[in-house]
Protein backbone atom coordinates (compact mmCIF):
# COMPACT_ATOMS: atom_id res chain seq x y z
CA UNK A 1 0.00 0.00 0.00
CA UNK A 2 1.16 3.69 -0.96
CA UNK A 3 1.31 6.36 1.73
CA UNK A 4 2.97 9.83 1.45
CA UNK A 5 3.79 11.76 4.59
CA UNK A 6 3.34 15.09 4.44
CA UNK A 7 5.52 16.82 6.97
CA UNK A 8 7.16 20.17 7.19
CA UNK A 9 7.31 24.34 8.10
CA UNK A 10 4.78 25.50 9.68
CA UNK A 11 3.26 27.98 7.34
CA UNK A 12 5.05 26.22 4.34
CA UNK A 13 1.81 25.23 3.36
CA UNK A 14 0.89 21.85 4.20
CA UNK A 15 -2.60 22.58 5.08
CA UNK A 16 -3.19 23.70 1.24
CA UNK A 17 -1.33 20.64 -0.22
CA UNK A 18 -3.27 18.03 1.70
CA UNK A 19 -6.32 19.53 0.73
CA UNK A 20 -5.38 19.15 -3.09
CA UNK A 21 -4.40 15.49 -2.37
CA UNK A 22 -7.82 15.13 -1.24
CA UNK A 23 -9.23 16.32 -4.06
CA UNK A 24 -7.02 14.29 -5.80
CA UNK A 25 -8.12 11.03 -4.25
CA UNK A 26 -6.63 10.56 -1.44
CA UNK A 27 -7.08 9.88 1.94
CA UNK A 28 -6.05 12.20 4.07
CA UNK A 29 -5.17 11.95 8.03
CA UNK A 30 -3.77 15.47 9.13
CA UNK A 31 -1.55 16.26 12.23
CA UNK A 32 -0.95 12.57 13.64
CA UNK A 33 0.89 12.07 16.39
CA UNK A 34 4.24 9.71 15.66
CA UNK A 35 3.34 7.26 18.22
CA UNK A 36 -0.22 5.90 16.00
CA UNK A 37 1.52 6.18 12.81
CA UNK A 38 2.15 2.49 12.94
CA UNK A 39 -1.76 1.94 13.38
CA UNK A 40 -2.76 3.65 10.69
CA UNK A 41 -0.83 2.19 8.56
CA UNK A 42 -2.29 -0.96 9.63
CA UNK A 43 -5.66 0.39 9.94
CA UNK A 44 -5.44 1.92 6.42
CA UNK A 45 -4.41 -1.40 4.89
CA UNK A 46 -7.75 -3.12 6.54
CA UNK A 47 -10.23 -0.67 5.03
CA UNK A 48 -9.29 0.91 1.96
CA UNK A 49 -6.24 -0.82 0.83
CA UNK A 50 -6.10 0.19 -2.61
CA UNK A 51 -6.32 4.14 -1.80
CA UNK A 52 -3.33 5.87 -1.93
CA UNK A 53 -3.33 7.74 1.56
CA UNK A 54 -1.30 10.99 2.66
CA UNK A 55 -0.45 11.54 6.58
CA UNK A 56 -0.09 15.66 7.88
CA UNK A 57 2.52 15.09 10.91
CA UNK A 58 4.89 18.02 12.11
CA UNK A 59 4.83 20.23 14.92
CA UNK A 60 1.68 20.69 16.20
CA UNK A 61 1.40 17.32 17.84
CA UNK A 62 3.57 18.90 20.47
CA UNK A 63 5.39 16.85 23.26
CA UNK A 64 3.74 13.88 21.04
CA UNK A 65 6.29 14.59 18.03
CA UNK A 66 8.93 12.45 17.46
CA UNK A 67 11.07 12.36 14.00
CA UNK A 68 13.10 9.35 14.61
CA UNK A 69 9.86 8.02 15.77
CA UNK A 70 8.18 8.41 12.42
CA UNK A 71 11.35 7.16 10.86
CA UNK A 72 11.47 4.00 12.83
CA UNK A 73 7.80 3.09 11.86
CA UNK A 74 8.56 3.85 8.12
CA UNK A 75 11.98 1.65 8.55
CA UNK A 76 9.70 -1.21 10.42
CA UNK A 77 6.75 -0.73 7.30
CA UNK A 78 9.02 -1.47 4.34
CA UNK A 79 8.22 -4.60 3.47
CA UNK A 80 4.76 -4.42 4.14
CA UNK A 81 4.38 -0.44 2.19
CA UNK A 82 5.53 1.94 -0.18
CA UNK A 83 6.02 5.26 2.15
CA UNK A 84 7.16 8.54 1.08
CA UNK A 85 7.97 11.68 2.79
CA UNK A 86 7.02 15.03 1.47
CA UNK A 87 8.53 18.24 2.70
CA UNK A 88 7.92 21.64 2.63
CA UNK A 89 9.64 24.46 3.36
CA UNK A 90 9.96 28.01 2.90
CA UNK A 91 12.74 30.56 3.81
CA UNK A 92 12.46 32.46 7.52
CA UNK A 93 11.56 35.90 6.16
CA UNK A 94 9.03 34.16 4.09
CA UNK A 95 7.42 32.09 7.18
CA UNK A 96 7.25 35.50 8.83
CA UNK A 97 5.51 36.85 6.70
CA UNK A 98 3.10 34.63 5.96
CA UNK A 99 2.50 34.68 9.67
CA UNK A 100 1.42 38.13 9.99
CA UNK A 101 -0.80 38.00 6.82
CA UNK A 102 -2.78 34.86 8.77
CA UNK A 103 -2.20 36.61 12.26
CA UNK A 104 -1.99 32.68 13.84
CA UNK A 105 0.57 31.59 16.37
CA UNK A 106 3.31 29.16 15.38
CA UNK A 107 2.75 25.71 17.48
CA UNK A 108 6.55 26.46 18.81
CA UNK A 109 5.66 29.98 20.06
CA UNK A 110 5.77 30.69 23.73
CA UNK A 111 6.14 33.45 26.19
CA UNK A 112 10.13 34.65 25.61
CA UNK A 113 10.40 32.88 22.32
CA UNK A 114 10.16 35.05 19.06
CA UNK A 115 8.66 34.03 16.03
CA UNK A 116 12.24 34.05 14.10
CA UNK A 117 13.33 31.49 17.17
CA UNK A 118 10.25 29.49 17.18
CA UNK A 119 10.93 28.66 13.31
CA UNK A 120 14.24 28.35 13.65
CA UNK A 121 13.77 25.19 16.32
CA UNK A 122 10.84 23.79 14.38
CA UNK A 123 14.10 23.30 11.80
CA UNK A 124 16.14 21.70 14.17
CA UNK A 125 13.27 19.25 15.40
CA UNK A 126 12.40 18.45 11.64
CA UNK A 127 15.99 18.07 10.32
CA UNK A 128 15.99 14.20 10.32
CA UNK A 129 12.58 14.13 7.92
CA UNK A 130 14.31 16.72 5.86
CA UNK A 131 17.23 14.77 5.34
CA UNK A 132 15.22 11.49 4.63
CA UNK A 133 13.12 12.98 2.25
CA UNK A 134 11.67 11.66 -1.10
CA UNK A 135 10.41 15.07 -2.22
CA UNK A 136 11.64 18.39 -0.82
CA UNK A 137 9.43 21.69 -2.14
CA UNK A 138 10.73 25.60 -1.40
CA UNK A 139 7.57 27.05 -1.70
CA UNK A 140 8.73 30.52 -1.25
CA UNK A 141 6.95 32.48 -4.17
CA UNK A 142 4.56 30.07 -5.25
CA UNK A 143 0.91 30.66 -5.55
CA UNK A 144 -1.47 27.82 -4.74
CA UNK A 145 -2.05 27.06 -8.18
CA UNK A 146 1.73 26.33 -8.43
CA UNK A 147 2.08 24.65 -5.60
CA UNK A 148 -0.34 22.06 -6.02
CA UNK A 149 0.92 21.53 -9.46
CA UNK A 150 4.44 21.16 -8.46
CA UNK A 151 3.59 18.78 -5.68
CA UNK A 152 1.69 16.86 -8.16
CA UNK A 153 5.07 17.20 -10.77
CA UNK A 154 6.76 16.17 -7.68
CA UNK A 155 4.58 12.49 -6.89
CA UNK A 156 4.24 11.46 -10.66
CA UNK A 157 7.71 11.94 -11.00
CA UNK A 158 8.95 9.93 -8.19
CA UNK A 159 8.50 6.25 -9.60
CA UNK A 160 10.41 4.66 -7.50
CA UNK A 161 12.58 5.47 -4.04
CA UNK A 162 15.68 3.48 -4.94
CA UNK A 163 16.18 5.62 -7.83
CA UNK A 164 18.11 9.17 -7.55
CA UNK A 165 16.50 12.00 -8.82
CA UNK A 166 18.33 15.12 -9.88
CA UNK A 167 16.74 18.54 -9.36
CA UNK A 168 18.49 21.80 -10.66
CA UNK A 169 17.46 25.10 -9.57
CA UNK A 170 18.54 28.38 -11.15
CA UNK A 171 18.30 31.24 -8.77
CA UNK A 172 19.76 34.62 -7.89
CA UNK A 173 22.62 34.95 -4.94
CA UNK A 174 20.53 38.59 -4.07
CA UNK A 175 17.69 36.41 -2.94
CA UNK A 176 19.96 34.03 -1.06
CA UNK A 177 21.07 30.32 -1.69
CA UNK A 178 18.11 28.04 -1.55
CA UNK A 179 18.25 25.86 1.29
CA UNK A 180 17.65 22.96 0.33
CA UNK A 181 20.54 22.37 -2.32
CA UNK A 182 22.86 19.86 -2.09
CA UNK A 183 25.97 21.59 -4.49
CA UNK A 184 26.03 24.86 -5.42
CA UNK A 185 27.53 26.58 -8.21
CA UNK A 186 28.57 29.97 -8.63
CA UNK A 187 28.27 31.41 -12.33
CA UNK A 188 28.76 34.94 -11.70
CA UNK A 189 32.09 34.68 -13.44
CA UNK A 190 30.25 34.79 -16.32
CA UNK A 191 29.96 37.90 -18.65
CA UNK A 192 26.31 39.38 -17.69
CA UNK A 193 23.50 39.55 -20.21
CA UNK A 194 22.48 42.21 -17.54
CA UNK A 195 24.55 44.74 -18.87
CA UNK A 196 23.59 44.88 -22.43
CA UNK A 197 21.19 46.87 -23.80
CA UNK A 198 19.75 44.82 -26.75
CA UNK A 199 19.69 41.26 -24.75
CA UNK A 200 18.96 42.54 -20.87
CA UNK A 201 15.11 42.09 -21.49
CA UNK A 202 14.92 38.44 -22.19
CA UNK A 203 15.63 35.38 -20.11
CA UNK A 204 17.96 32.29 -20.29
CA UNK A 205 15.20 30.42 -21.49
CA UNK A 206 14.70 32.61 -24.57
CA UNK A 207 17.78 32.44 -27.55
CA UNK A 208 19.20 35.74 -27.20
CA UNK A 209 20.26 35.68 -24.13
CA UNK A 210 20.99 31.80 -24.08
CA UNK A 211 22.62 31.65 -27.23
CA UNK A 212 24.99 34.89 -25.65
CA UNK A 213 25.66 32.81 -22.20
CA UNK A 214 26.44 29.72 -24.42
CA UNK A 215 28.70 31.24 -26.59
CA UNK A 216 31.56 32.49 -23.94
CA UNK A 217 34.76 30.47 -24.17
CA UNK A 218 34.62 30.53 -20.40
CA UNK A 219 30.58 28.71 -20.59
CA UNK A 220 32.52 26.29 -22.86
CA UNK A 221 35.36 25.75 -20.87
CA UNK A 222 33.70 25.32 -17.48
CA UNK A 223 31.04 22.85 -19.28
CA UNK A 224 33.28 20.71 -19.80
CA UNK A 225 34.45 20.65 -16.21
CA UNK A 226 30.96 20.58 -14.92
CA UNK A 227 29.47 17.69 -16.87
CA UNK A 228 32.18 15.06 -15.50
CA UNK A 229 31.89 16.04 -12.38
CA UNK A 230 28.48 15.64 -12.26
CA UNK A 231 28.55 12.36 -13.75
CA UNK A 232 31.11 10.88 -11.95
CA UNK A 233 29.12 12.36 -8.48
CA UNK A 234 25.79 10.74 -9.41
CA UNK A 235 26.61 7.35 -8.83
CA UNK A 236 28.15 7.59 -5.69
CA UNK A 237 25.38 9.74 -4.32
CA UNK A 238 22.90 6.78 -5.20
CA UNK A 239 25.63 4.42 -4.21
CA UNK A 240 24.96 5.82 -0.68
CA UNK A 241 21.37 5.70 -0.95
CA UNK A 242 20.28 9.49 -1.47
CA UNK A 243 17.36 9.89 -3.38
CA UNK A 244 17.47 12.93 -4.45
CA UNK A 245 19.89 15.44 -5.47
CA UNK A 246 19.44 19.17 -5.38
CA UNK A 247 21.83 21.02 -7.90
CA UNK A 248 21.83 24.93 -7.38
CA UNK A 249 23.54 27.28 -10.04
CA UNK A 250 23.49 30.95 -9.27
CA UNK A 251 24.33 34.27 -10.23
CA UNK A 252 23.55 37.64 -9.32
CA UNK A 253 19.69 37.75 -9.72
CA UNK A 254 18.71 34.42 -11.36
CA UNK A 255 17.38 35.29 -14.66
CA UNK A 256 20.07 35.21 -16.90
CA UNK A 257 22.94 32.92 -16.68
CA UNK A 258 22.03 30.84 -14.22
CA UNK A 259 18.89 29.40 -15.93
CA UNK A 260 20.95 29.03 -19.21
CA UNK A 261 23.35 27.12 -17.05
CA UNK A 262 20.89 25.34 -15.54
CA UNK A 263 18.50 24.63 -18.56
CA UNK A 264 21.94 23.18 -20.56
CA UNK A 265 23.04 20.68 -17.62
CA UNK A 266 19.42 19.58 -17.58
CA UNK A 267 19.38 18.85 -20.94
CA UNK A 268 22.64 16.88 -20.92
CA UNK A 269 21.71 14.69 -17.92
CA UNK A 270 18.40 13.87 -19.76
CA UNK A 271 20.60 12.99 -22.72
CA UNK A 272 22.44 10.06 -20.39
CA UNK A 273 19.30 8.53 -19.47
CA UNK A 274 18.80 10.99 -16.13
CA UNK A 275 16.15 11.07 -14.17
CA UNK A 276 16.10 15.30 -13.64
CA UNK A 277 13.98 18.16 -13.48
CA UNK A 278 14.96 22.12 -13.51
CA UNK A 279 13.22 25.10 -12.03
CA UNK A 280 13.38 28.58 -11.84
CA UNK A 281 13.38 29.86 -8.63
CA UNK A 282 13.91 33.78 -9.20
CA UNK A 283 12.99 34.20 -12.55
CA UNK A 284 9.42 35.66 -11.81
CA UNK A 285 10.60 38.20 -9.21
CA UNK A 286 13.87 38.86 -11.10
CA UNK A 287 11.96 39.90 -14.22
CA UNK A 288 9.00 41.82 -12.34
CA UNK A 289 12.33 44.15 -10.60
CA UNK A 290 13.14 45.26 -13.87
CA UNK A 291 13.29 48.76 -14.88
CA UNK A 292 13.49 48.32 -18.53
CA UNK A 293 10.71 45.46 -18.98
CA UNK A 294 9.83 44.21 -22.73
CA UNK A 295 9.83 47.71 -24.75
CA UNK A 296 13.31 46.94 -25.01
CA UNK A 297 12.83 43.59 -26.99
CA UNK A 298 13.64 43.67 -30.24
């Protein structure tokens, strides 16, 4: 039987994802405590077991949550069920704000302990789901809409948990490094599409500006530095077990370079047989910042 534990930052929105699933067909249990996760599991497989079935458990079970706890009953299950872990997260400023939009507490917030501190704990308790994840989500930016369409990216993508997949995220170093990446490369030492007039307006993912990033002797060169390394890398992460690999390429605001950088490793890892996916994180927000917008488009 198939379960997927959702699990996660408070305010990451877990609440809206579970709500999709439901709609989606499954069944959906939200905020159970560690300690029954073995029942339902069992319980699950007595009634419906040919429904898939996704599990809300994080924080607000309190002095009841226990990560190694839920990893323990997922280690015990694994002959018996297919179990996946779902997390989201979101950066702190991000959390904050979503906070004071909603106006609830955070289920770590006590008298003497800020909001900033009260997120930055819930990271510390959840670090051992993080790390064991199948799917990790930033959600940082992302409308409902997108969310529930990534998760759903995310789910159908993941056929099996043995197998390594390899996400690559383009983003900008102004907005910080994402989290959840795994290597990070800097390709700010890169000429910048930026700074010229008749190319600044478009995006890696359009041929001007790709076709300017991919045409530097110094693309070229570190290329073909890059693509070994990855490939030698990949089979020693799944050697080890990891399931998934996050791949981060930045440069200064994540609209240019990075994503041609990004979109052209992509497309060689899919060319060996790969199992990989790229997204944009700052491409939206970069483009939006913009003084100059499309008039200048040729």
């Amino acid at each position: 039987m198939r379960f997927l534990i959702v699990t996660g930052l408070s305010g990451a929105g877990k609440t809206s994802v579970l709500k999709h699933l439901e709609d989606s067909g499954y069944q959906c249990i939200d905020n159970l405590p560690p300690i029954l996760l073995t029942q339902a599991f069992s319980l699950c497989e007595a009634v419906q077991p040919d429904r898939r079935v996704a599990l809300g458990m994080d924080s607000r079970s309190g002095a009841l949550f226990d990560a190694e706890a839920i990893l323990t009953a997922i280690d015990d299950s694994r002959d018996k069920h297919e179990v996946s872990i779902l997390f989201l997260e979101a950066e702190t400023e991000t959390l904050i704000d979503r906070y004071k939009e909603t106006r609830r507490d955070h289920p770590l917030a006590r008298e003497g302990v800020t909001l900033e501190q009260a997120i930055a704990g819930e990271r510390e308790m959840l670090q051992p789901l993080h790390e064991r994840a199948n799917f990790v989500l930033s959600t940082g930016g992302l409308t409902v809409r997108q969310l529930c369409a990534r998760v759903d990216e995310l789910i159908s993508r993941g056929e099996s948990q043995q197998t390594l997949r390899t996400e690559i995220m383009s983003f900008g170093y102004k907005r910080g490094i994402p989290r959840e990446s795994d290597l990070v490369f800097d390709v700010r030492f890169l000429p910048n599409p930026f700074y010229i007039r008749d190319i600044r307006a478009y995006t890696g993912l359009e041929a001007p500006v790709r076709d300017f990033v991919m045409g530097q002797e110094q693309t070229r060169a570190f290329l073909e530095k890059l693509y070994p390394l990855i490939e030698y890398l990949l089979p020693l992460y799944q050697r080890e077990g990891k399931r998934r690999l996050m791949i981060a390429i930045g440069c200064t605001g994540g609209a240019h370079r990075s994503v041609a950088i990004a979109e052209a490793l992509c497309d060689h890892l899919r060319q060996l047989g790969q199992t990989v996916s790229v997204v944009h994180r700052d491409i939206a927000a970069e483009e939006a910042s913009w003084p100059f917008r499309r008039d200048e488009r040729g």
